[in-house]
Protein backbone atom coordinates (compact mmCIF):
# COMPACT_ATOMS: atom_id res chain seq x y z
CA UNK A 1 0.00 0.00 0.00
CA UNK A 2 2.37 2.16 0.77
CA UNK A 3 4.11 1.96 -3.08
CA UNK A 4 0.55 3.05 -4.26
CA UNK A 5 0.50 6.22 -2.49
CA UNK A 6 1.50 9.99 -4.54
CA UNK A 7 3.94 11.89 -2.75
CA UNK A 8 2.24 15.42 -0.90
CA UNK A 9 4.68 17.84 -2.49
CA UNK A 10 6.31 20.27 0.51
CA UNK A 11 6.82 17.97 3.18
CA UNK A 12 9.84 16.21 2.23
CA UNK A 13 8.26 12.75 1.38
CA UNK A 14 6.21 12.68 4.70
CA UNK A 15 2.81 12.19 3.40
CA UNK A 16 1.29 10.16 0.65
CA UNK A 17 -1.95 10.29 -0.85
CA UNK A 18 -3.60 7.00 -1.79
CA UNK A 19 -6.89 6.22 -3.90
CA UNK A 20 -8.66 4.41 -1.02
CA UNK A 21 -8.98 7.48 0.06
CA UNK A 22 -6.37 7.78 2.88
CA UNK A 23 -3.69 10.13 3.96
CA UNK A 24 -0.81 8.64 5.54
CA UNK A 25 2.04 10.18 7.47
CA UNK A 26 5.23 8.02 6.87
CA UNK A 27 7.25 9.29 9.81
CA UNK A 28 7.87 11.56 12.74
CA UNK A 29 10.75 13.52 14.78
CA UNK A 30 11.02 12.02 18.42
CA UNK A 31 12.04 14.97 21.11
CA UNK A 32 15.93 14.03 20.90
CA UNK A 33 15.54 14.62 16.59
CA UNK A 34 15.57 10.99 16.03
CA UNK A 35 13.57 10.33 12.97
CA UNK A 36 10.85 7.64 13.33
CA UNK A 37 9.00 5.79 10.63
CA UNK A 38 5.48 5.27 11.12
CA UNK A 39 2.42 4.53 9.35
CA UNK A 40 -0.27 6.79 10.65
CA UNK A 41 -3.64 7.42 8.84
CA UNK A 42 -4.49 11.70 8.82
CA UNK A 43 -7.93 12.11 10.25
CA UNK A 44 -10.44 14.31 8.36
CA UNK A 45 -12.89 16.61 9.86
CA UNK A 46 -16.10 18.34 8.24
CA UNK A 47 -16.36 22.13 9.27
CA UNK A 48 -19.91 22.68 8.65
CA UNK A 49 -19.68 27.01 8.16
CA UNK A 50 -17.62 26.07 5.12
CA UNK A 51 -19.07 22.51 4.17
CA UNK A 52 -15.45 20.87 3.40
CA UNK A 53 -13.75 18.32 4.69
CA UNK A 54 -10.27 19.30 6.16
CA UNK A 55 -6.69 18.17 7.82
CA UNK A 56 -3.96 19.22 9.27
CA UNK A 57 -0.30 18.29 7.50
CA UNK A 58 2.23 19.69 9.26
CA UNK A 59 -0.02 22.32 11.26
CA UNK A 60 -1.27 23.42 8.20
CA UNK A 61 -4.95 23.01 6.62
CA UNK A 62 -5.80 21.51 3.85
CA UNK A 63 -9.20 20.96 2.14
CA UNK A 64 -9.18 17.55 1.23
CA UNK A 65 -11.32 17.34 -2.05
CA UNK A 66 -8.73 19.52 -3.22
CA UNK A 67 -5.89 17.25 -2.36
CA UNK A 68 -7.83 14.56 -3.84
CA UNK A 69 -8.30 16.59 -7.75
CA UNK A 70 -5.08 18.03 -7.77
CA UNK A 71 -3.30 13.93 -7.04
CA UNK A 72 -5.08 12.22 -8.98
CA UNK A 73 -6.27 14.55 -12.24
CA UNK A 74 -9.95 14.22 -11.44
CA UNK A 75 -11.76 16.19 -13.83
CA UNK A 76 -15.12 17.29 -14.43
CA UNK A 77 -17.26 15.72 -17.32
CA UNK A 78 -17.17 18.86 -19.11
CA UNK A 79 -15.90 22.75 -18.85
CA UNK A 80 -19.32 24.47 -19.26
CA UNK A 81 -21.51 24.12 -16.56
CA UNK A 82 -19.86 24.18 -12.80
CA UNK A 83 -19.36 21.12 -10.56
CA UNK A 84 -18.52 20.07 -7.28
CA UNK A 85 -16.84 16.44 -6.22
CA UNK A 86 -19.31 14.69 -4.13
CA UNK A 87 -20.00 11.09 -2.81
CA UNK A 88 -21.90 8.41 -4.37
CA UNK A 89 -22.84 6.67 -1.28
CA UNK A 90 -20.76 7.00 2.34
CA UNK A 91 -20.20 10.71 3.30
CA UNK A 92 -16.33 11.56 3.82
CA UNK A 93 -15.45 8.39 2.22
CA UNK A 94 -12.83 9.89 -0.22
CA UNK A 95 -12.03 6.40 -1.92
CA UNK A 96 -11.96 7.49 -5.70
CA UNK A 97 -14.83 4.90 -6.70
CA UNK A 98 -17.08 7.00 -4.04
CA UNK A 99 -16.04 10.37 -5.62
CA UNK A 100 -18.48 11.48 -8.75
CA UNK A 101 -18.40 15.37 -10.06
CA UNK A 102 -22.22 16.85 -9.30
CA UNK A 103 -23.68 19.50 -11.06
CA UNK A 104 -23.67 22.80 -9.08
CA UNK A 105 -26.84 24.00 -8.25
CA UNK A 106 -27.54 27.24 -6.24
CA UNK A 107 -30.90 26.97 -5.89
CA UNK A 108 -33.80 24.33 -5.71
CA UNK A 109 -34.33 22.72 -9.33
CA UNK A 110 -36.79 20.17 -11.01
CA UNK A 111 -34.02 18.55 -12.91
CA UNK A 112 -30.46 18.31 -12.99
CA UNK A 113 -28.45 20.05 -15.69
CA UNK A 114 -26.92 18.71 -18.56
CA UNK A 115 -24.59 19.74 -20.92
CA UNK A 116 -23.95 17.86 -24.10
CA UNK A 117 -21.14 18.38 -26.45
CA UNK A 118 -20.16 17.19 -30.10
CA UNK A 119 -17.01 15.23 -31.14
CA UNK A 120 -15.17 17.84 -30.80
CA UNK A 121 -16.41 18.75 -27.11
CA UNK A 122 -18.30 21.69 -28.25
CA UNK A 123 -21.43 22.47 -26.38
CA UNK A 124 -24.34 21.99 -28.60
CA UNK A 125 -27.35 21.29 -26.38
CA UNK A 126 -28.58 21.57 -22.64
CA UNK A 127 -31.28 20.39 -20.40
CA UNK A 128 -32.96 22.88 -18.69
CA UNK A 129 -33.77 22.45 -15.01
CA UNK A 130 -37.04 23.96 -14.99
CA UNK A 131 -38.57 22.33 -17.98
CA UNK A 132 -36.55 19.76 -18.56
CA UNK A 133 -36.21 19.52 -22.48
CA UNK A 134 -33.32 19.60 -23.41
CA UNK A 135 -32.47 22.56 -25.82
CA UNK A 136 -30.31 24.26 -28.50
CA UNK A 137 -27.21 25.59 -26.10
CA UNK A 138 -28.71 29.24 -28.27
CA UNK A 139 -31.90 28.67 -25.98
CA UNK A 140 -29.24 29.38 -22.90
CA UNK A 141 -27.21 32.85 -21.98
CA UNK A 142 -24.11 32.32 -21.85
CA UNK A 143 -22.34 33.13 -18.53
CA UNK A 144 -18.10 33.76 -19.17
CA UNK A 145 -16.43 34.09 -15.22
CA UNK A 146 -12.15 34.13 -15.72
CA UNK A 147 -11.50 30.97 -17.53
CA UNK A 148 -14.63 29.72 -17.63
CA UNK A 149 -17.58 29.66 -20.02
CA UNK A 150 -20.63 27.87 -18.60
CA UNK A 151 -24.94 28.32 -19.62
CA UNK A 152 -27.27 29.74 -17.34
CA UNK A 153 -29.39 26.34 -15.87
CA UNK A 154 -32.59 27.77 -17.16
CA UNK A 155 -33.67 28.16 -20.28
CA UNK A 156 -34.38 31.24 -21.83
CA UNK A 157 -38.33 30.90 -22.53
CA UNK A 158 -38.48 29.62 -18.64
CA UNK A 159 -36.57 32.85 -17.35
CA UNK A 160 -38.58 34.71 -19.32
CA UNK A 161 -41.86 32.75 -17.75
CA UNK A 162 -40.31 33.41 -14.11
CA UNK A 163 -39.44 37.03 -14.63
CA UNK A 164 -42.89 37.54 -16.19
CA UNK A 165 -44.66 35.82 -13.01
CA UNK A 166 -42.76 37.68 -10.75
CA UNK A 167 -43.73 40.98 -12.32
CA UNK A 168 -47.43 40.07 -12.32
CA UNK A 169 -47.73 39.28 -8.54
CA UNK A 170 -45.39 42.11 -7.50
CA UNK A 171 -47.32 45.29 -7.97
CA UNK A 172 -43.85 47.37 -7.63
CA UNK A 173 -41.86 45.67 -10.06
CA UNK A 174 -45.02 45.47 -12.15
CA UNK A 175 -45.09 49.43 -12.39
CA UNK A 176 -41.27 49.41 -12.68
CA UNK A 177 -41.39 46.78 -15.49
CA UNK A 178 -44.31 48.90 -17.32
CA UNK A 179 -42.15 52.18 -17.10
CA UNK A 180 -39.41 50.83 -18.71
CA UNK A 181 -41.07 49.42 -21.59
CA UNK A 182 -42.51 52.52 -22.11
CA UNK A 183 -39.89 54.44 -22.30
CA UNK A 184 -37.56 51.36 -24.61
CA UNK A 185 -40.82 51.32 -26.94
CA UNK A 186 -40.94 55.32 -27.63
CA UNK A 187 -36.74 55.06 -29.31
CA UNK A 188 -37.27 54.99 -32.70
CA UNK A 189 -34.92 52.26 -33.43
CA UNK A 190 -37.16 49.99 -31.32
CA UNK A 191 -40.39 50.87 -32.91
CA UNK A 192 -38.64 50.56 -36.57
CA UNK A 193 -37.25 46.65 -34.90
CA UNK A 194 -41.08 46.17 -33.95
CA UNK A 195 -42.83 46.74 -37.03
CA UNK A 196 -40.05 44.52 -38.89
CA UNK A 197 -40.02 41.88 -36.23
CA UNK A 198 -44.40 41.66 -35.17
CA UNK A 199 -44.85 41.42 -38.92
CA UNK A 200 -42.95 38.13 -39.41
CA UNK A 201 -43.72 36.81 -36.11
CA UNK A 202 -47.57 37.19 -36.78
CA UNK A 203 -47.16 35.01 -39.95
CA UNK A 204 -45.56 32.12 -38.18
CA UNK A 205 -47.92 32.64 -35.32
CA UNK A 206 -45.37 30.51 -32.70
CA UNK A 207 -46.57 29.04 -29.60
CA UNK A 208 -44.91 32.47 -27.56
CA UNK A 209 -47.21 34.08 -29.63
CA UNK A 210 -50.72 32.68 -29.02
CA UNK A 211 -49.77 32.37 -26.04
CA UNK A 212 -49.64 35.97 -25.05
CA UNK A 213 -52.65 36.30 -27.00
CA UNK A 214 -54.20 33.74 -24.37
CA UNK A 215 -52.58 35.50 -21.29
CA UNK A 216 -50.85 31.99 -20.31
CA UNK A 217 -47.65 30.74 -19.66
CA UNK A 218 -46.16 28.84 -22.79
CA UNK A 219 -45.60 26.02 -20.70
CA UNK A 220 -49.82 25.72 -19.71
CA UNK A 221 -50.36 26.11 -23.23
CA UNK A 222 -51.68 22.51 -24.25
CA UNK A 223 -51.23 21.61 -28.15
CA UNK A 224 -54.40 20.90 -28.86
CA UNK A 225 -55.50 24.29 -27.84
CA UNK A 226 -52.71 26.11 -29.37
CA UNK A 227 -53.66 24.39 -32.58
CA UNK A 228 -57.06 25.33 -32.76
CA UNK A 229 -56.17 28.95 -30.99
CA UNK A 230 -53.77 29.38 -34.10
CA UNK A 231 -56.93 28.30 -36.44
CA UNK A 232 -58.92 30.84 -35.68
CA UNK A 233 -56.19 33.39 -35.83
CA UNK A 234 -55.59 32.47 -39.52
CA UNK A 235 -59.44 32.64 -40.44
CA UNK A 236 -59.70 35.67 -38.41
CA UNK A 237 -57.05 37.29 -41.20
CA UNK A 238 -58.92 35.57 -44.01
CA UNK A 239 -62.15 36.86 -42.94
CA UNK A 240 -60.55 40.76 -42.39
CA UNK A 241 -58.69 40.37 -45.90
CA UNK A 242 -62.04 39.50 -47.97
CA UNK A 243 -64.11 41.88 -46.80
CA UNK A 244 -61.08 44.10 -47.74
């Protein structure tokens, strides 16, 4: 066991990491400077303000998950969402089959996220959290932090739902929200990108679309009523247009 260990760089070959998921310290200094090999597992502790396991190597702390990536190359299944190294099963068992990279998540979600890539580990898709389908990566905003480019975990028609929820039961961001459209709507460039814009959308008549008409959420929206809701739009015109 003790050939299978990685050498902690710093301390001069006195502790070795090993992928059981131990710490060993390989020797000691008695009180006359005699140097005495041992074989002594380093105990972890969990400091609950932080959440992170932790010991002590030399009177110095360490966070242990760290120790564990940096020894033994573990890397995340991809570079564009953010992850944190977790258990599978026993808590603080650091044994490298009980180590799996989780999905960050800073608050509560109906599914995990998911990013997929091509061959040539570009991001193409994602699943959303809220909705669940998974998406064109387009459908996502792109978040770049330092080094790292990662997608926002909802989508953007579910933000959009959120946001638009929000504003509805919240009388003060309601009159905040109408305000500002006001204003963005009266710039000429704006109303010139709204004529151009409402006059293609209304020929496709998408589900966003008849769904505002409705005053629902596009995710209440049922087919079968958008269908028929999109039928009588279109006959609606027809009618208008012959008596034109």
């Amino acid at each position: 066991m003790k050939e299978e260990g990685i050498f902690i760089e710093g301390f001069n070959n006195k502790y070795k990491i090993f992928s059981t998921g131990e710490i060993i310290s390989l020797y000691r200094f008695a009180n006359n400077g005699k140097k005495i090999n041992t074989f002594i597992p380093i105990k972890f502790s969990y400091e609950s303000k932080t959440k992170q396991y932790q010991c002590s190597l030399s009177s110095k702390i360490y966070n242990v998950k760290t120790l564990f990536i940096k020894y033994f190359n573990l890397n995340p299944p991809n570079n564009f969402q953010r992850f944190t190294l977790d258990f599978k099963n026993e808590k603080g068992n650091f044994n490298l089959n009980n180590l799996y990279f989780k999905p960050l998540l800073l608050s509560k979600a109906n599914f995990l996220p998911e990013v997929i890539t091509n061959k040539n580990n570009e991001p193409i898709q994602k699943k959303c959290i809220e909705c669940g389908k998974i998406k064109d990566i387009k459908f996502f905003i792109k978040q770049v932090n330092q080094n790292l480019t990662t997608f926002r975990n909802k989508c953007n028609t579910c933000r959009k739902d959120n946001l638009l929820l929000e504003v509805k039961n919240n009388p003060d961001k309601r009159k905040t929200y109408l305000e500002y459209q006001r204003k963005r709507r009266s710039l000429e460039h704006v109303k010139e990108y709204h004529k151009q814009y409402d006059k293609e959308y209304r020929k496709t008549l998408p589900k966003t679309y008849v769904a505002q008409i409705l005053r629902m959420s596009v995710n209440d929206l049922p087919k079968s009523l958008y269908k028929l809701k999109k039928e009588q739009i279109i006959l609606s015109k027809k009618l208008k247009n012959e008596k034109c």
